[in-house]
Protein backbone atom coordinates (compact mmCIF):
# COMPACT_ATOMS: atom_id res chain seq x y z
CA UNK A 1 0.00 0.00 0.00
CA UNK A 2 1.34 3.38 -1.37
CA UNK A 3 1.15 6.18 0.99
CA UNK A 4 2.50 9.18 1.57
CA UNK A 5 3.08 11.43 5.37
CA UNK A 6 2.38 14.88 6.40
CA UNK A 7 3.12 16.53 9.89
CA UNK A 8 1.17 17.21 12.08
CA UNK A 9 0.13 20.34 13.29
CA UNK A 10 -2.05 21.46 16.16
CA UNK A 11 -4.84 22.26 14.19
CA UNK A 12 -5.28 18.55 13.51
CA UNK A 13 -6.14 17.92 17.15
CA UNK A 14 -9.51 17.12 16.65
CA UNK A 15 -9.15 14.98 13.79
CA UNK A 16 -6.25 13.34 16.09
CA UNK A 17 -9.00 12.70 18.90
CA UNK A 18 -11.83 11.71 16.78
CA UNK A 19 -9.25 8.92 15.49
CA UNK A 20 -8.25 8.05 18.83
CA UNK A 21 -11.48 7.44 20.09
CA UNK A 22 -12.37 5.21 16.86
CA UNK A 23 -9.37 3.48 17.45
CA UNK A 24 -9.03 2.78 20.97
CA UNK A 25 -12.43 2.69 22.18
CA UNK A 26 -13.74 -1.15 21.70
CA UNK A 27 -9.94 -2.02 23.14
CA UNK A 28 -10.31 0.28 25.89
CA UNK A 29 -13.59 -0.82 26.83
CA UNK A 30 -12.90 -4.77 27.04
CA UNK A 31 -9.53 -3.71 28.84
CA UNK A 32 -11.15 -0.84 31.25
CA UNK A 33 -14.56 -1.02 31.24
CA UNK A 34 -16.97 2.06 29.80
CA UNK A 35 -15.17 4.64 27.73
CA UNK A 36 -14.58 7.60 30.33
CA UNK A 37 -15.26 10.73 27.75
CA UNK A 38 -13.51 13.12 30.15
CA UNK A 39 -10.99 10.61 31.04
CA UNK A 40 -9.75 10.20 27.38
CA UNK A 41 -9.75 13.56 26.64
CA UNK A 42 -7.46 14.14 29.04
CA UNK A 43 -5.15 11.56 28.98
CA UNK A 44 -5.12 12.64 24.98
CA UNK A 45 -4.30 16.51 26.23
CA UNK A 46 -1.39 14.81 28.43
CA UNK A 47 0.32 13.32 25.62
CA UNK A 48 -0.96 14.61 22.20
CA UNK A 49 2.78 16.00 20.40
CA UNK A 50 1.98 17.10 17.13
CA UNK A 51 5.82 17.87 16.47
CA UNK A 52 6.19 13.72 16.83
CA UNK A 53 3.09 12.44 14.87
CA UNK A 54 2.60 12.53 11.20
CA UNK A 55 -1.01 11.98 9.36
CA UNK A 56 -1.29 9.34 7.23
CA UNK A 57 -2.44 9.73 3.50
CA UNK A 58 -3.66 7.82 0.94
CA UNK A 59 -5.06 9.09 -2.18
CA UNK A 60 -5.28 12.73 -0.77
CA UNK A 61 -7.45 11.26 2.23
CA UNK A 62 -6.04 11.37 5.84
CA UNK A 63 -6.34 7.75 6.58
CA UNK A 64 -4.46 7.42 9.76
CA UNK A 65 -2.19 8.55 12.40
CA UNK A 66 1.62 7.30 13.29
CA UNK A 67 3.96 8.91 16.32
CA UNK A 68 7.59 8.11 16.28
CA UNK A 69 10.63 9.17 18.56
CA UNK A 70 14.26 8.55 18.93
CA UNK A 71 15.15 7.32 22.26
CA UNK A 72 18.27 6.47 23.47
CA UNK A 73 19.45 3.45 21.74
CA UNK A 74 15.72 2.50 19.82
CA UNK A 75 13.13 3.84 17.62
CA UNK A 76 10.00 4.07 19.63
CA UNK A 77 7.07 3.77 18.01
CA UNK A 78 4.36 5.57 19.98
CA UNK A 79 1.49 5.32 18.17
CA UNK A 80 -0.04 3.97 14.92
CA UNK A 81 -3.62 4.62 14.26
CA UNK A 82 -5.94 3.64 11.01
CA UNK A 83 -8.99 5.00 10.38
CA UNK A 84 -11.58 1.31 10.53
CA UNK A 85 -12.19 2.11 6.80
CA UNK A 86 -9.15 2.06 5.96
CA UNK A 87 -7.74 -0.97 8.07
CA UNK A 88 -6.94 -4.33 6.32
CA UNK A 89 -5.93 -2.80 3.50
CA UNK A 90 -2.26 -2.96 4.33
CA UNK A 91 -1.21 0.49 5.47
CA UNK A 92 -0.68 -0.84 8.81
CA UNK A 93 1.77 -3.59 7.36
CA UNK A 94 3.77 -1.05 4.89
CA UNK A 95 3.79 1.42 7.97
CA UNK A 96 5.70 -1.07 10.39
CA UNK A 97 7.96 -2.54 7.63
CA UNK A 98 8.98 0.81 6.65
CA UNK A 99 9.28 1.58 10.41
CA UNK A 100 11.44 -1.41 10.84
CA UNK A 101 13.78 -0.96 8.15
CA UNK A 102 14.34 2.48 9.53
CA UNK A 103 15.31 1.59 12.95
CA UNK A 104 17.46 -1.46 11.36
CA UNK A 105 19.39 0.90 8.60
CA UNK A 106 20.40 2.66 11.93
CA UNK A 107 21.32 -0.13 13.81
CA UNK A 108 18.78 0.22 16.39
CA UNK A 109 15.45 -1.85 17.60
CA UNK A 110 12.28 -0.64 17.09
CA UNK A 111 10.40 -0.89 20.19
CA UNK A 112 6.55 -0.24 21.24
CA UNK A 113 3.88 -0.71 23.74
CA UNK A 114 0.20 -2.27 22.70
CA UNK A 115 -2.39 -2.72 25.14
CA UNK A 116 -2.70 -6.18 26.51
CA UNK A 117 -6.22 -6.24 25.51
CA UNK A 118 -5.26 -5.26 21.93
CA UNK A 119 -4.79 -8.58 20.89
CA UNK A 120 -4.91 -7.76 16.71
CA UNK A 121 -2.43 -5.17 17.36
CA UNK A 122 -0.16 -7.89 19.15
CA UNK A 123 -0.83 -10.39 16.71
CA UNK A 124 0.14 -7.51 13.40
CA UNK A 125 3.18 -7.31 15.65
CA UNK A 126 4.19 -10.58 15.54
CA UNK A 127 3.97 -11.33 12.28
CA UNK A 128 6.32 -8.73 11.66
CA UNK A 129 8.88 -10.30 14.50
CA UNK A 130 8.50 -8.44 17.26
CA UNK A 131 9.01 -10.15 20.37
CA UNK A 132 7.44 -9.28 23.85
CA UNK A 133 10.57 -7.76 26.36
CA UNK A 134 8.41 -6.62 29.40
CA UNK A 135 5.22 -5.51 30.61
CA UNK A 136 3.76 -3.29 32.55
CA UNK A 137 -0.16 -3.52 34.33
CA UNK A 138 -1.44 -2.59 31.08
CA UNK A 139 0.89 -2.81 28.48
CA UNK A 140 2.75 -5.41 27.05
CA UNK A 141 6.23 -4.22 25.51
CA UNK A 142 7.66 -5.38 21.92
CA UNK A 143 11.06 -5.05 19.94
CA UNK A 144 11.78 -5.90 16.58
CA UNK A 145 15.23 -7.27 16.67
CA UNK A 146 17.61 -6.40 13.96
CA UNK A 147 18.50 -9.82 11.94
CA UNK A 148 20.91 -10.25 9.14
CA UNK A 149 20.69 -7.89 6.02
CA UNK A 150 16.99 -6.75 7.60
CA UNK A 151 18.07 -3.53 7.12
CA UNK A 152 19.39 -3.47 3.61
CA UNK A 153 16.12 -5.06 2.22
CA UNK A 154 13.25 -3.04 3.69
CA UNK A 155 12.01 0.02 2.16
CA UNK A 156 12.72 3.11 4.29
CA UNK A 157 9.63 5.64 5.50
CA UNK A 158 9.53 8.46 3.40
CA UNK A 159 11.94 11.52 4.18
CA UNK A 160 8.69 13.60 6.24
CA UNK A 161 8.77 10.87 9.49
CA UNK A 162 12.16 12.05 11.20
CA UNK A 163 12.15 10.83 14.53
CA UNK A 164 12.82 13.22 17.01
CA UNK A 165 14.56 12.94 20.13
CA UNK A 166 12.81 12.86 22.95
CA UNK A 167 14.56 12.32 26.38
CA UNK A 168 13.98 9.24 28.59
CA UNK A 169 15.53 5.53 27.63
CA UNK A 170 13.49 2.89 25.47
């Protein structure tokens, strides 16, 4: 799946919730119990970084959301977000191997967090490699491990998704 990225900027902080809220809510309810409006928006508030995130576009259309930072000695992904048209169509998949061969080219791991309740997320995960490292309460925590020639053979993300640093290890 072809598709290209655009920053973010704070004026897409609606769009970013709206997205969240499609995204998360099903997984957040079987996890947590009833979706907690107030809660969410919040705890979106708290972290929502425009200067990390880039919207996802396909055709002209935003189609989905993905966060990346550099961190220490990894590539952290901290969020990847489809719109539920748009998902099982692949942009997931070319969005992690591109985010993969990224990390690898540098030498580094790409590492995440998914919800333990998330279970298609953990399973998209796997199937690209990643293997679970730790876990917290509510998270489980992945890392694609760099294998031989990985990094020469995946495509890199296009030029617009430069990680920035952020402080704090993996």
């Amino acid at each position: 799946m072809r598709y290209t990225l655009r920053r973010c900027t704070d004026g897409d902080r609606a769009w970013a919730y709206a997205l969240k809220s499609e995204a998360y809510r099903e997984v957040v309810e079987r996890q947590f119990g009833p979706w907690n409006e107030e809660f969410q928006r919040r705890l979106f508030e708290e972290h929502w970084k425009p200067t990390l995130s880039n919207v996802v576009v396909v055709d002209r259309e935003a189609v989905g959301l993905v966060a990346v930072e550099a961190r220490g000695d990894c590539l952290w992904l901290r969020e990847i977000q489809v719109a539920s048209g748009w998902r099982g169509k692949g942009i997931g998949n070319a969005i992690i191997k591109d985010l993969i061969g990224r990390a690898h080219a540098g030498h580094q791991p790409l590492r995440l967090q998914v919800l333990k309740g998330n279970e298609r997320a953990q399973r998209l995960y796997r199937r690209h490699g990643f293997r679970i490292i730790g876990e917290t309460d509510t998270h489980i925590l992945m890392e694609s491990q760099l294998g031989p020639n990985e990094a020469s053979e995946s495509t890199l993300l296009p030029a617009a998704l430069d990680a920035r640093k952020e402080s704090g290890p993996c």
